[in-house]
Protein backbone atom coordinates (compact mmCIF):
# COMPACT_ATOMS: atom_id res chain seq x y z
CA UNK A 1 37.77 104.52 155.42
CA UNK A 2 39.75 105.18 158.37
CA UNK A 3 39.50 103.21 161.41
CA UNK A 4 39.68 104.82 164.91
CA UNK A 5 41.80 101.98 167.08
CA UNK A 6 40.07 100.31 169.73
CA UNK A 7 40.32 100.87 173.14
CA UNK A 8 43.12 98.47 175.01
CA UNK A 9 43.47 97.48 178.86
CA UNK A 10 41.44 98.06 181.76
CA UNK A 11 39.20 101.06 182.65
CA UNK A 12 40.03 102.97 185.56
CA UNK A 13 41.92 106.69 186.29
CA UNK A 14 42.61 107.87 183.08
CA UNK A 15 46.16 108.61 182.80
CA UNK A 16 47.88 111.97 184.25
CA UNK A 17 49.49 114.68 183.08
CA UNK A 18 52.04 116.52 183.04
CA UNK A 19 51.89 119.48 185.27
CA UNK A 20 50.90 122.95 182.91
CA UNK A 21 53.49 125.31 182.39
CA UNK A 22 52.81 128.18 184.56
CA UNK A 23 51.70 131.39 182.75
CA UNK A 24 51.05 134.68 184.37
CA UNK A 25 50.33 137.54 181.66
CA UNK A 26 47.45 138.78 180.28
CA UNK A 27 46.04 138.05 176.90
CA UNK A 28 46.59 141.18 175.18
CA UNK A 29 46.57 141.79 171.07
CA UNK A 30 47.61 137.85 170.79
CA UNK A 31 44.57 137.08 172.92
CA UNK A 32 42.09 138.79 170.57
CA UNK A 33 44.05 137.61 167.58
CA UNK A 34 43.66 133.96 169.05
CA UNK A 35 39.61 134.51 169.34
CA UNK A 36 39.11 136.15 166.41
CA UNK A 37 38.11 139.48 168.34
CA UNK A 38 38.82 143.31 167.20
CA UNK A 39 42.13 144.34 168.39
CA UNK A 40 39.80 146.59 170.73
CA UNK A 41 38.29 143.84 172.76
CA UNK A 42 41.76 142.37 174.18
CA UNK A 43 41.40 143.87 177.09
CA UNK A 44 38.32 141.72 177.65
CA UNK A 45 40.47 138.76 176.98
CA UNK A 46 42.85 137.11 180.29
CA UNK A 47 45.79 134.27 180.06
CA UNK A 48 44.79 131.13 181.34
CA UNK A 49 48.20 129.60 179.75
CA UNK A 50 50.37 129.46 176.73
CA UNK A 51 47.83 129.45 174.06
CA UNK A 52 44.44 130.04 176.15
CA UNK A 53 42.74 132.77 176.92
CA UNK A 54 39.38 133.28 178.72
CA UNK A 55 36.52 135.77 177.75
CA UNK A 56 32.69 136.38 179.29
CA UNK A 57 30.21 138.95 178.40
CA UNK A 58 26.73 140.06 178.11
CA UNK A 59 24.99 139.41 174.36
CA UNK A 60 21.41 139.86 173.21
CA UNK A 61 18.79 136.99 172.82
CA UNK A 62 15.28 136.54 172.05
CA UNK A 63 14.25 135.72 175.57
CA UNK A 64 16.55 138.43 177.17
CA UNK A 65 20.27 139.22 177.86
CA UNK A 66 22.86 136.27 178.09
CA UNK A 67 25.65 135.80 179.58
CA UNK A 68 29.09 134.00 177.78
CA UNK A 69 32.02 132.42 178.95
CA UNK A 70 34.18 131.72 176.58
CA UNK A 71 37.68 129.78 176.08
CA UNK A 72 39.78 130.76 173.23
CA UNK A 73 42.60 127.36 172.24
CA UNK A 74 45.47 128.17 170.36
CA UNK A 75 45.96 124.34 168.44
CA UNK A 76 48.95 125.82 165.90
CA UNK A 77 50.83 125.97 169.50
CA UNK A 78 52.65 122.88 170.05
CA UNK A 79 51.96 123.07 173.57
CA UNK A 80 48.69 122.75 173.34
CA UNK A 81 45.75 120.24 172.80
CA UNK A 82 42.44 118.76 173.60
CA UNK A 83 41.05 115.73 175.35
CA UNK A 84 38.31 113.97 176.57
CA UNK A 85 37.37 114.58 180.33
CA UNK A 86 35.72 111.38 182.33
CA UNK A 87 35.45 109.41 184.71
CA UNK A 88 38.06 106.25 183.61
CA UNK A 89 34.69 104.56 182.94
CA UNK A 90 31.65 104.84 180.08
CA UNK A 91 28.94 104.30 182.80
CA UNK A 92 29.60 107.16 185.42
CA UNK A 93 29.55 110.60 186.10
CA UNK A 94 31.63 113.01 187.73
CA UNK A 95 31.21 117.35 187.79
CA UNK A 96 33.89 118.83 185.13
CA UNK A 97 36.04 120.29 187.89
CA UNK A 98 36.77 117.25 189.28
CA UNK A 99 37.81 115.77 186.77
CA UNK A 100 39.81 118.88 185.34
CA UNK A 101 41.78 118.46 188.55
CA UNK A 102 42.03 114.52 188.17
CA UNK A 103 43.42 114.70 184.96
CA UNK A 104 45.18 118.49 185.11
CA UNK A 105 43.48 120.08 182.72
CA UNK A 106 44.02 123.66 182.70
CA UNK A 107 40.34 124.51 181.66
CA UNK A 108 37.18 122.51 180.17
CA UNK A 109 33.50 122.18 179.46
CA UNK A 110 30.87 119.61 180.17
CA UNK A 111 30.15 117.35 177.12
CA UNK A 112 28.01 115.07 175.24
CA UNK A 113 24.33 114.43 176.26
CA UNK A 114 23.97 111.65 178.25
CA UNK A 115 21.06 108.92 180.14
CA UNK A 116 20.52 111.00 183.19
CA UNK A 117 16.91 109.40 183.67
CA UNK A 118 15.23 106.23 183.08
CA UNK A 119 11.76 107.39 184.60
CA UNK A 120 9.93 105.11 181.38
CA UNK A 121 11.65 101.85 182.66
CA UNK A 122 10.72 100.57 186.21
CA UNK A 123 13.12 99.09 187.59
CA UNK A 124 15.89 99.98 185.65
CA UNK A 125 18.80 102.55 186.62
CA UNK A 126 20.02 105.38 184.69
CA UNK A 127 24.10 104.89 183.32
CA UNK A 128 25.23 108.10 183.21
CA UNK A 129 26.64 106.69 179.94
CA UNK A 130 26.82 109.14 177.08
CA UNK A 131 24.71 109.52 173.81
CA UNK A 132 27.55 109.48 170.76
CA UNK A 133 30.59 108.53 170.32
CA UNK A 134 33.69 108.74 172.03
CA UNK A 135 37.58 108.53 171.72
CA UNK A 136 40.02 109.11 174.48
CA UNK A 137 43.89 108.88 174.19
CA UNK A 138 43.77 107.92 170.26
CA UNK A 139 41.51 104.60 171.58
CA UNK A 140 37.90 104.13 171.04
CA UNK A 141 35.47 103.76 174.61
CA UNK A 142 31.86 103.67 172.56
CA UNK A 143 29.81 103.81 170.00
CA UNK A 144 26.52 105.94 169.39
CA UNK A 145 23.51 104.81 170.83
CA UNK A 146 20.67 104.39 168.02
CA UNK A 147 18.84 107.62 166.93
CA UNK A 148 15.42 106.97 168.78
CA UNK A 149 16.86 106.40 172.11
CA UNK A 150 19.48 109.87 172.10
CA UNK A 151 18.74 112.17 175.08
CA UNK A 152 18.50 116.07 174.43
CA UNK A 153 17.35 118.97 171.66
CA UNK A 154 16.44 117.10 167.91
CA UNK A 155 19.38 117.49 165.86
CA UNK A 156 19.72 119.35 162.15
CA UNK A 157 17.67 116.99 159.65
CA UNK A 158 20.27 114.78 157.85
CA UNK A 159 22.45 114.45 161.39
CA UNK A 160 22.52 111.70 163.78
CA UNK A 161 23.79 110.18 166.84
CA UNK A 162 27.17 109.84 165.11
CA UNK A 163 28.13 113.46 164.87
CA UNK A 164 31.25 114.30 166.57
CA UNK A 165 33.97 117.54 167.43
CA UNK A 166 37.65 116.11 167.47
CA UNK A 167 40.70 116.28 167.13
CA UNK A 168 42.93 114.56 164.48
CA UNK A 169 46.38 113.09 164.97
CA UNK A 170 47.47 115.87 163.01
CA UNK A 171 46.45 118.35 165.48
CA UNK A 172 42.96 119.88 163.70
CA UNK A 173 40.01 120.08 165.33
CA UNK A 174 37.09 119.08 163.48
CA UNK A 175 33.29 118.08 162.57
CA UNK A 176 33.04 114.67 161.99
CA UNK A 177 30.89 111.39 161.84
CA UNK A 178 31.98 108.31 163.73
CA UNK A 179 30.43 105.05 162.81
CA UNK A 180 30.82 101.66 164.51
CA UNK A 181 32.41 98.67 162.82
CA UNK A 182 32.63 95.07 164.33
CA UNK A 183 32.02 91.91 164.48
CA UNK A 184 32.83 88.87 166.70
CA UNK A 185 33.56 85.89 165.07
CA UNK A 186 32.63 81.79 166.44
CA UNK A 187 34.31 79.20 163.88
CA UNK A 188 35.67 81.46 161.17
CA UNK A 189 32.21 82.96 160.75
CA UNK A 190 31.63 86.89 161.59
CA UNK A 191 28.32 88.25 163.43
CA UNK A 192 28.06 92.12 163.25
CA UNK A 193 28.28 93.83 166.33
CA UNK A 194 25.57 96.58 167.15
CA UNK A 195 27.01 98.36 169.60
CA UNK A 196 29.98 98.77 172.00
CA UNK A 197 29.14 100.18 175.38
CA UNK A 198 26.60 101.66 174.49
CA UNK A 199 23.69 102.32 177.01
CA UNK A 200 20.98 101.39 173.87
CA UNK A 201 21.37 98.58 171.34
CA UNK A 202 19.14 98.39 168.54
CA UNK A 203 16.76 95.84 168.36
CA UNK A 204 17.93 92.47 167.38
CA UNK A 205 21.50 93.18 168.11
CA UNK A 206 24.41 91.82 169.87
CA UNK A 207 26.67 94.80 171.76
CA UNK A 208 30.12 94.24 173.35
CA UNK A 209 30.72 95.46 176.62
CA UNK A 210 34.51 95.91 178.14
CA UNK A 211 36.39 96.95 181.68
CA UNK A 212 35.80 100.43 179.62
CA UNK A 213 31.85 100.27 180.61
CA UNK A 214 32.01 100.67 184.66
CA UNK A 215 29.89 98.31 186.73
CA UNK A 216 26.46 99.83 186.08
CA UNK A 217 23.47 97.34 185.17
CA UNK A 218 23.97 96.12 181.38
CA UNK A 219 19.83 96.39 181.67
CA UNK A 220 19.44 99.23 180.16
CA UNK A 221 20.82 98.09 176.83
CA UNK A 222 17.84 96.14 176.11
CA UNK A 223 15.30 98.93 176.74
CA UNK A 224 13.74 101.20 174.21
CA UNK A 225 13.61 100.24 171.03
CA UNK A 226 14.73 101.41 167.18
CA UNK A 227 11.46 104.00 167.20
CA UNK A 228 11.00 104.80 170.64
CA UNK A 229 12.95 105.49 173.75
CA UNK A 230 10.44 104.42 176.11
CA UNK A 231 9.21 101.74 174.98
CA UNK A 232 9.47 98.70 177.12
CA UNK A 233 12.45 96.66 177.71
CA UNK A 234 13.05 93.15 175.81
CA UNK A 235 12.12 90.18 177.10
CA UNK A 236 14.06 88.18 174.85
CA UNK A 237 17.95 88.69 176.51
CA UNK A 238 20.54 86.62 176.72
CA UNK A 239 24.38 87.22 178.10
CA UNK A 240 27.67 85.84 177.39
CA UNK A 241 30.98 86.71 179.06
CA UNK A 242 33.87 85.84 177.46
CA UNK A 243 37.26 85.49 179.15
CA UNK A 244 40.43 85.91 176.94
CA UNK A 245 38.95 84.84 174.08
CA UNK A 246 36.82 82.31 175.71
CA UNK A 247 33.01 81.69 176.89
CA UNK A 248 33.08 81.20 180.52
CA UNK A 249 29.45 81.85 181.50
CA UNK A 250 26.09 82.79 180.32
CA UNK A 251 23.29 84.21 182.01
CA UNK A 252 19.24 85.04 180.51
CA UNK A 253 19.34 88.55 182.04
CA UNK A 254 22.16 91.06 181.01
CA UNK A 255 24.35 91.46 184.78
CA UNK A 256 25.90 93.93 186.38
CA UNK A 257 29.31 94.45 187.98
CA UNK A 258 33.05 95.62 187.09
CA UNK A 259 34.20 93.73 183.76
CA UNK A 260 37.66 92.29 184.73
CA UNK A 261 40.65 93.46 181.72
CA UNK A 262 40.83 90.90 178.89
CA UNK A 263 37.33 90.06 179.43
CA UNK A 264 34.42 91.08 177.41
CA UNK A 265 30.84 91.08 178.40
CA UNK A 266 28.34 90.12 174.80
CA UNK A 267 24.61 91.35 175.46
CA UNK A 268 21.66 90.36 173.47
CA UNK A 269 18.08 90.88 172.61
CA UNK A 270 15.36 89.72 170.39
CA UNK A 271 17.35 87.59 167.21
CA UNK A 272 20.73 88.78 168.46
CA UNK A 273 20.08 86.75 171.82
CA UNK A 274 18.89 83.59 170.16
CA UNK A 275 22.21 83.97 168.58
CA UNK A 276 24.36 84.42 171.57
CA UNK A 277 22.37 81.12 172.93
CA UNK A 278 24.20 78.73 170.57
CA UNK A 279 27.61 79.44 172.26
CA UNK A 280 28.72 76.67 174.71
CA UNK A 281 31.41 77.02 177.50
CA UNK A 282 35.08 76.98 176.51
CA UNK A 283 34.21 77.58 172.52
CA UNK A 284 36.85 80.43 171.47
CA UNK A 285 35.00 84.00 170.23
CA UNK A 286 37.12 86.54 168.76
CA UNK A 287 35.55 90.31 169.32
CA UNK A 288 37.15 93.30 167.18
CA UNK A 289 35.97 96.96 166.52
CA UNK A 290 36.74 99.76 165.70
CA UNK A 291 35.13 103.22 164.83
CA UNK A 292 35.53 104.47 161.20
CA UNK A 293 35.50 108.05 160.59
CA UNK A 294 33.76 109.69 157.33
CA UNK A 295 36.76 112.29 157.04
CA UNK A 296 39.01 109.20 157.07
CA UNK A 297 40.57 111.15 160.20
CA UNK A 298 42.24 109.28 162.67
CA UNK A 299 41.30 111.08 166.39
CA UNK A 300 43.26 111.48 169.32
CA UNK A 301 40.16 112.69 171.13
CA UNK A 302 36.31 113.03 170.36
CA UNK A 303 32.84 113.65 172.06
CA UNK A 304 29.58 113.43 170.76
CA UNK A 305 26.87 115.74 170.32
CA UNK A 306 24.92 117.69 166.88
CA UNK A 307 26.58 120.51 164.41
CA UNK A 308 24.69 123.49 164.56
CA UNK A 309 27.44 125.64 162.47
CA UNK A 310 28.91 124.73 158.68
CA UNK A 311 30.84 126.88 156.68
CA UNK A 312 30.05 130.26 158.31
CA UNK A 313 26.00 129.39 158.07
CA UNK A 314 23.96 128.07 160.53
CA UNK A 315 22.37 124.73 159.95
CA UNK A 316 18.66 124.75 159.06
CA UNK A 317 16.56 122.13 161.05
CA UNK A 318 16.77 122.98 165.23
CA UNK A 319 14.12 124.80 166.84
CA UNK A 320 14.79 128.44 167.14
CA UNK A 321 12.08 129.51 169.69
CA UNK A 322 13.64 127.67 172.66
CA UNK A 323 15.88 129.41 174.12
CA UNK A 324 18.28 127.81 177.15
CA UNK A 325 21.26 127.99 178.60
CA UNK A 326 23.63 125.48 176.34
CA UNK A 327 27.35 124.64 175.32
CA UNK A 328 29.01 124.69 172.43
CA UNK A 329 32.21 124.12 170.75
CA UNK A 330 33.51 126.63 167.66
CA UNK A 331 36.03 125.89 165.30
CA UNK A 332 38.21 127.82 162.81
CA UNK A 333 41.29 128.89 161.03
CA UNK A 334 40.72 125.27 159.29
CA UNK A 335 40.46 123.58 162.72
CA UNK A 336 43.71 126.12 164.44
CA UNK A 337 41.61 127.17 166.81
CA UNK A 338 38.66 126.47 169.09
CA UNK A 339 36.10 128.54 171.07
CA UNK A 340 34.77 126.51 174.15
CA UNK A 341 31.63 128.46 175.04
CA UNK A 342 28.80 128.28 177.63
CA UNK A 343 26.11 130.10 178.97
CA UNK A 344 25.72 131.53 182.73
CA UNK A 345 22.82 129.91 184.31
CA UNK A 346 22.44 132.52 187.49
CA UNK A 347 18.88 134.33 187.44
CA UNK A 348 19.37 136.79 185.57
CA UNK A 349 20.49 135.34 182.52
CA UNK A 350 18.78 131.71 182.94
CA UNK A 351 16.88 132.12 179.99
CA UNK A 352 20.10 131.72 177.46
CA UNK A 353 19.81 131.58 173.68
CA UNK A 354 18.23 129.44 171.28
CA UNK A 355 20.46 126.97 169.21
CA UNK A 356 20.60 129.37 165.94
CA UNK A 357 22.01 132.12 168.71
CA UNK A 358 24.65 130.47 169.82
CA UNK A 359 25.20 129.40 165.93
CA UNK A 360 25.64 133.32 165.59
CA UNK A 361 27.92 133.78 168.36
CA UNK A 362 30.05 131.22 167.64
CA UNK A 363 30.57 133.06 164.57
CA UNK A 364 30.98 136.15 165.67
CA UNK A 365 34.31 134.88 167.62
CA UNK A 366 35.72 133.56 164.30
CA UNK A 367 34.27 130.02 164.17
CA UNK A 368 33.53 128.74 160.90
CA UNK A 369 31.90 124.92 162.23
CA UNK A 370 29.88 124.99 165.42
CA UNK A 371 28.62 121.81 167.60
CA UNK A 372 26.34 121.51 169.98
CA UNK A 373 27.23 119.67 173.67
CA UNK A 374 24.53 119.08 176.46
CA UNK A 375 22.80 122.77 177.89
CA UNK A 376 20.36 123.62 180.44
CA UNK A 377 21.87 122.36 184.30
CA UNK A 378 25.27 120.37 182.45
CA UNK A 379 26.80 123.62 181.53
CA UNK A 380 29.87 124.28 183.17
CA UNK A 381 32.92 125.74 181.83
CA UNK A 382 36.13 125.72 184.47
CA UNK A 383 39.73 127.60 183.83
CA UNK A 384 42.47 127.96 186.18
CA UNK A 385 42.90 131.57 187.58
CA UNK A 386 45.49 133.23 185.99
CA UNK A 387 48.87 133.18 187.67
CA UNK A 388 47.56 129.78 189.44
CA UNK A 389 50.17 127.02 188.90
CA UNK A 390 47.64 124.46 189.45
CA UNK A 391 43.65 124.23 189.68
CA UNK A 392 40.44 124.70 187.90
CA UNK A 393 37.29 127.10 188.93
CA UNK A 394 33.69 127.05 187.89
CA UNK A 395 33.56 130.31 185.73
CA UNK A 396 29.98 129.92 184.97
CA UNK A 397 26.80 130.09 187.19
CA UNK A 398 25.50 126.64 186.94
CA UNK A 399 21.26 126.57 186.08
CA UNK A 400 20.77 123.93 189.09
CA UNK A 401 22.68 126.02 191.42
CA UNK A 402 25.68 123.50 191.71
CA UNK A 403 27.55 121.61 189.10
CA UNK A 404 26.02 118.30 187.95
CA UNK A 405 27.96 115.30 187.19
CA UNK A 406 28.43 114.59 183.72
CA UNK A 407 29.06 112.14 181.66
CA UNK A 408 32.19 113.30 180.29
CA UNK A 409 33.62 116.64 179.19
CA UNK A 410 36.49 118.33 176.76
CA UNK A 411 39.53 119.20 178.31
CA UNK A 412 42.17 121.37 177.59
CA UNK A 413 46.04 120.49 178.35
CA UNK A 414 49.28 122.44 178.14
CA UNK A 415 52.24 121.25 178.48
């Protein structure tokens, strides 16, 4: 299979970009062309820049009238792509305009579900980390988290915490799966890895944690278990932190703090701790992973979250009597073009659409795959006005009145 590279150097600002070339027309025929729209809805279509174009309207739902906001990405123009918005570290959050502006995106939505709460676990913090997995910049940041301990809506049967939307180095977007593989290695003799920075490991595990995780509490890796997200945490940890490709300390209770570049942080509970307890100081550990990907596809950028779209048809499985407000992410034209789409949250519409709705109206832009990203008071979809040279606005009404920081986001670049 394919293997996804891992992630190099320290955490931190993710790197900037290029300044967006500065487009001022409206989206006319090419517009509607570009979302898959009648010729006779252009109009309703404006130029955010070369290759986007930004949409909202009213549709029907079972709970009432919605509200969409929709971005329409040209990927067959060479100016043009996707990438992960966040926060330079795993375990943060930021709101999606800021970090549209940090890393000059032209326009974006909020992303994959995330630990926003740990109300099961006295004592122990939330990480703002994210759910699945995630590639920025062609490198991998994490793994998925196991599938009892996800946050958010159950998934499609046969679907898991491993379901991404990407996009390929050879410029598709696309569904995919992305599944951890590593190891670290003590005398020539390999130890499988069960996570890296991951806020859950399963049970029994060792995870890697790197600069790439942020300085949050390790804690909450140990929590939960392989059925259950609340139940309790492990008693049975153990620590080791490795410095270039040395042990230099160990502790009983996973820490907390900034991981320094070319270290790397080795967390374990139950079996996988009594493991990590027969390492001594100064004995050389080698750590290596990377993420393989089930389309053999090697990304430049992906974000977790669940498919809800395949082929034109809906996935059977997710409830379709709740209805919320919710992002999503469409793709067609074999992965050409993608429809960033989210729901107003303001009074009116707060009710939104169930899953299998937003399925639908995915389609009806001209998606034929449709994924799921966190709803309810995460969605947020930003654009730069038109004929603005620089600088993002919220489009959307968030539910909670404000934006809420995220865990990370997609973002689109041009230039």
């Amino acid at each position: 299979m394919t293997r996804q590279q891992k992630r190099s150097g320290a955490g931190g600002t993710p790197p900037r970009r290029r300044s967006p070339t500065l487009f001022v027309a409206l989206a006319v025929v090419a517009g509607a062309t570009l979302a898959g729209a009648d010729p006779a809805d252009a109009a309703t279509w404006t130029g955010v820049a070369p290759g986007v174009t930004y949409r909202h309207y009213d549709l029907a739902g079972a709970a009432g009238t919605a509200h969409a906001h929709v971005l329409g990405v040209d990927l067959a123009d060479p100016r043009v792509r996707l990438g992960l918005l966040y926060p330079g570290v795993v375990a943060a959050r930021a709101t999606v305009s800021s970090l549209a502006a940090r890393q000059r995106a032209v326009a974006g939505v909020n992303g994959d579900f995330f630990d926003i709460t740990e109300t099961q676990h006295p004592g122990v913090a939330a990480t703002g980390a994210s759910v699945g997995p995630a590639v920025a910049g062609g490198m991998a940041l994490k793994g998925a988290v196991p599938d009892a301990q996800r946050f958010g809506p159950a998934p499609p049967p046969g679907t898991d915490t491993r379901a991404v939307v990407g996009v390929g180095v050879d410029g598709r977007a696309r569904l995919d799966s992305l599944t951890l593989d590593g190891s670290y290695a003590v005398a020539g003799r390999r130890v499988p890895l069960g996570g890296v920075n991951q806020y859950a490991l399963p049970e029994n595990s060792v995870g890697a944690y790197t600069s790439e995780w942020g300085g949050v509490s390790r804690r909450r890796a140990t929590c939960g278990s392989d059925t259950a997200r609340a139940a309790p945490c492990s008693t049975r940890t153990y620590e080791v932190t490795l410095r270039r490709g040395r042990v230099v300390s160990a502790s009983v209770t996973p820490g907390s703090g900034a991981i320094a570049a070319g270290s790397t942080v080795l967390v374990g509970r139950e079996a996988g701790a009594q493991r990590l307890k027969r390492l001594v100081t100064g004995q050389r550990v080698a750590v290596r992973y990377v993420l393989t990907s089930a389309s053999r596809s090697v990304y430049r950028f992906a974000v977790g979250g669940f498919p809800i779209l395949s082929g034109g048809r809906p996935l059977a499985g997710p409830d379709t009597s709740v209805s919320a407000v919710r992002t999503a992410v469409g793709v067609g034209d074999g992965g050409r073009r993608v429809f960033l789409f989210a729901l107003d949250g303001a009074g009116p519409y707060r009710r939104g659409l169930t899953i299998a709705e937003v399925a639908a109206a995915l389609r009806r832009l001209g998606a034929t795959e449709g994924f799921s990203l966190d709803g309810g008071g995460s969605s947020t979809l930003v654009a730069r006005p038109p004929g603005a040279a620089a600088g993002v606005t919220v489009r959307n009404h968030p539910s909670d009145g404000a934006e809420r920081p995220v865990a990370n986001g997609i973002g689109v670049f041009v230039g």
